[in-house]
Structure formats: C-alpha cells, structure tokens
Protein backbone atom coordinates (compact mmCIF):
# COMPACT_ATOMS: atom_id res chain seq x y z
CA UNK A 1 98.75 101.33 170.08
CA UNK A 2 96.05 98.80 169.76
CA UNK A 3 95.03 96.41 173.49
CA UNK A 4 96.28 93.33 173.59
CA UNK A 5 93.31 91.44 174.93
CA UNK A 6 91.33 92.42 172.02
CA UNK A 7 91.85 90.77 168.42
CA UNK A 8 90.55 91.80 165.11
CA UNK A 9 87.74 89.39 163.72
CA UNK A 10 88.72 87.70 161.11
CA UNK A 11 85.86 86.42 158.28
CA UNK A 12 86.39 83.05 159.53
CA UNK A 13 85.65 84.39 162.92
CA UNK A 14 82.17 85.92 161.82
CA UNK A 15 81.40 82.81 159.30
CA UNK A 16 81.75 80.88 162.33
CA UNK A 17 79.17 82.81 164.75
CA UNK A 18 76.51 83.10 162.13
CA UNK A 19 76.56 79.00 161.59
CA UNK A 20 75.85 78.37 165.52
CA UNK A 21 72.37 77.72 166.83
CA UNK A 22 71.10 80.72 168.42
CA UNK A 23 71.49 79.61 172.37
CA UNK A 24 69.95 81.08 175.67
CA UNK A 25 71.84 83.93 176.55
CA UNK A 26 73.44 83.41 180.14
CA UNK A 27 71.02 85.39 181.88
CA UNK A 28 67.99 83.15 180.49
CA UNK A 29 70.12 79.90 180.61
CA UNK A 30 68.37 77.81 183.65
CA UNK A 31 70.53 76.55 186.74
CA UNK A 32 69.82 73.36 189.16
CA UNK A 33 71.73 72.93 192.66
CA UNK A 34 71.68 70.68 194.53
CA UNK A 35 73.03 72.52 197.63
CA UNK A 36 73.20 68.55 199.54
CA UNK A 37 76.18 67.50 197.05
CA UNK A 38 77.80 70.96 196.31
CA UNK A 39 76.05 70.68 192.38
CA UNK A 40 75.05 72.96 190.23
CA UNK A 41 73.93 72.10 186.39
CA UNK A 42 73.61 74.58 183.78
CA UNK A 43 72.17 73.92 180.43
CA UNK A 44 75.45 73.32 178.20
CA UNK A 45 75.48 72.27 174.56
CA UNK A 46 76.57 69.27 173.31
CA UNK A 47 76.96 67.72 169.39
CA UNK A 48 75.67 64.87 168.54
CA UNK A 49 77.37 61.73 167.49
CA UNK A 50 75.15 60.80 164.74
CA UNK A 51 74.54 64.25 162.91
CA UNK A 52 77.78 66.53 164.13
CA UNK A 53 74.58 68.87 165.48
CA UNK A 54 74.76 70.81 168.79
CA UNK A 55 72.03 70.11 171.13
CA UNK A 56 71.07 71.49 174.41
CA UNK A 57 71.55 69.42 177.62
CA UNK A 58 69.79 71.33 179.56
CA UNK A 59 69.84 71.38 183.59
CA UNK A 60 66.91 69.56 184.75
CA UNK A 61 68.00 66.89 182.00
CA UNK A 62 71.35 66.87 183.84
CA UNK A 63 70.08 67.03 187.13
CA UNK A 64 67.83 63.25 185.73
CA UNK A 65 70.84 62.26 184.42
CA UNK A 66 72.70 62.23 187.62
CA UNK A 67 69.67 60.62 189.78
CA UNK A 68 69.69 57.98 187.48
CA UNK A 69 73.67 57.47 187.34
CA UNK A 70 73.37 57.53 183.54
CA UNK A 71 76.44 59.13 181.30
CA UNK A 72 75.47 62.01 179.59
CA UNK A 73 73.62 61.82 176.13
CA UNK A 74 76.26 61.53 172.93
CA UNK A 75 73.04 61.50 170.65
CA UNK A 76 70.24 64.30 170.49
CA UNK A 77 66.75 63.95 171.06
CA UNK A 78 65.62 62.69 167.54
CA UNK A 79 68.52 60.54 166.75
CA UNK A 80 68.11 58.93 170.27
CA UNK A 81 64.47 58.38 169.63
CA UNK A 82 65.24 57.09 166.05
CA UNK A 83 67.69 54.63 167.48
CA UNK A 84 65.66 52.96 169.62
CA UNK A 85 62.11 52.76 167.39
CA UNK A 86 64.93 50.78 165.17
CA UNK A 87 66.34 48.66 168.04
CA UNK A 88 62.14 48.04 168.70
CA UNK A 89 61.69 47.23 165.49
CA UNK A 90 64.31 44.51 165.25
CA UNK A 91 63.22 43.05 168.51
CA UNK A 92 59.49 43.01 167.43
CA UNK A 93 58.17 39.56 167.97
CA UNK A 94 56.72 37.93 164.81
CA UNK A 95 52.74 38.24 165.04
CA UNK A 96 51.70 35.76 162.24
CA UNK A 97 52.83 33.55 160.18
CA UNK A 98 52.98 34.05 156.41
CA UNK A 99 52.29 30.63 155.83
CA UNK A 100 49.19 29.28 156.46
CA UNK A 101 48.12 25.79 157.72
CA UNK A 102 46.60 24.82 154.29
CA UNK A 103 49.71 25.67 152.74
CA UNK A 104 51.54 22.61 154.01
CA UNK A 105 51.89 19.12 152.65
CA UNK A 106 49.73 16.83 154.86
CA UNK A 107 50.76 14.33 156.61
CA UNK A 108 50.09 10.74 156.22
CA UNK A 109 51.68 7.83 158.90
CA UNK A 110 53.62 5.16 156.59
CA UNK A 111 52.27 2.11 157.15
C-alpha cells in the first residue's frame, strides 16, 4: 500500500521544475531581522508585471523597502530601469531649437 503524503510526479509536474529559475537553496537564501519590530525578510521571488518573469526580492532589498515605506516591486530590475529611462526621456527638456533665427520672416513695423 502506497503513503498517502507522497504523490506520483506527473510529466507536467517535472516540465514544470525544469522551466523555473534555478533559486538559492534555503540554506544559502540570506535573512534580515530586525529584532526592534519582530521582522525578519527572506529573499522571496516575485514575477514581474511586464515580462510574467520571476525575480528575486531579496532581503536587504526588502529590508530598503520597508525603511523607505515603499510597496514592494511588481516590475524586475530591467523593466523598472527601462520604465523610467522612458518616463526621462519624455520629460527631457527641449535643448535647441530646430529652427533657427534666420529661418524666420523678419519683421517690419507698418507704418
């Protein structure tokens, strides 16, 4: 008679493993406490809202995170980045003008 906490792996099962990201193991994931509040971060993956990618948030990011009172990341590092050299981009003031001051009509008072 066959356990009943164990289950036979299906392919989907295995399919499913092998697409992951390799990830810390738990012994080399990295911990912060903050023994003053009762915290304790852990690096923990997250997927991206952009590219459907996990990403690792790890615990010092975390640990920033919550000094800062900022929500944690949807986006990972690259499509963060990209976002905002776009949003800079958009905002970039206009440094000259492609028309030049000869270009224009002049001006002469009406009498």
């Amino acid at each position: 008679m066959a356990d009943s906490d164990t289950t036979p792996e299906t392919p989907a099962d295995t399919a499913a493993e092998e697409s992951e990201p390799a990830v810390q193991s738990a012994a080399e994931a990295t911990s912060e406490t903050r023994p003053e509040q009762g915290l304790e971060f852990r690096d923990r993956l997250l997927v991206c809202a952009d590219c459907d990618r996990p990403f690792l948030f790890s615990a010092s990011e975390q640990d920033f995170f919550f000094e800062k009172d900022l929500s944690e990341p949807k986006r990972c590092r690259h499509r963060r980045e990209e976002r905002k050299r776009d949003r800079n981009a958009r905002n970039a003031p206009v440094t000259s003008c492609p028309m030049q001051i000869d270009d224009l009509a002049p001006w002469t008072p009406s009498d």
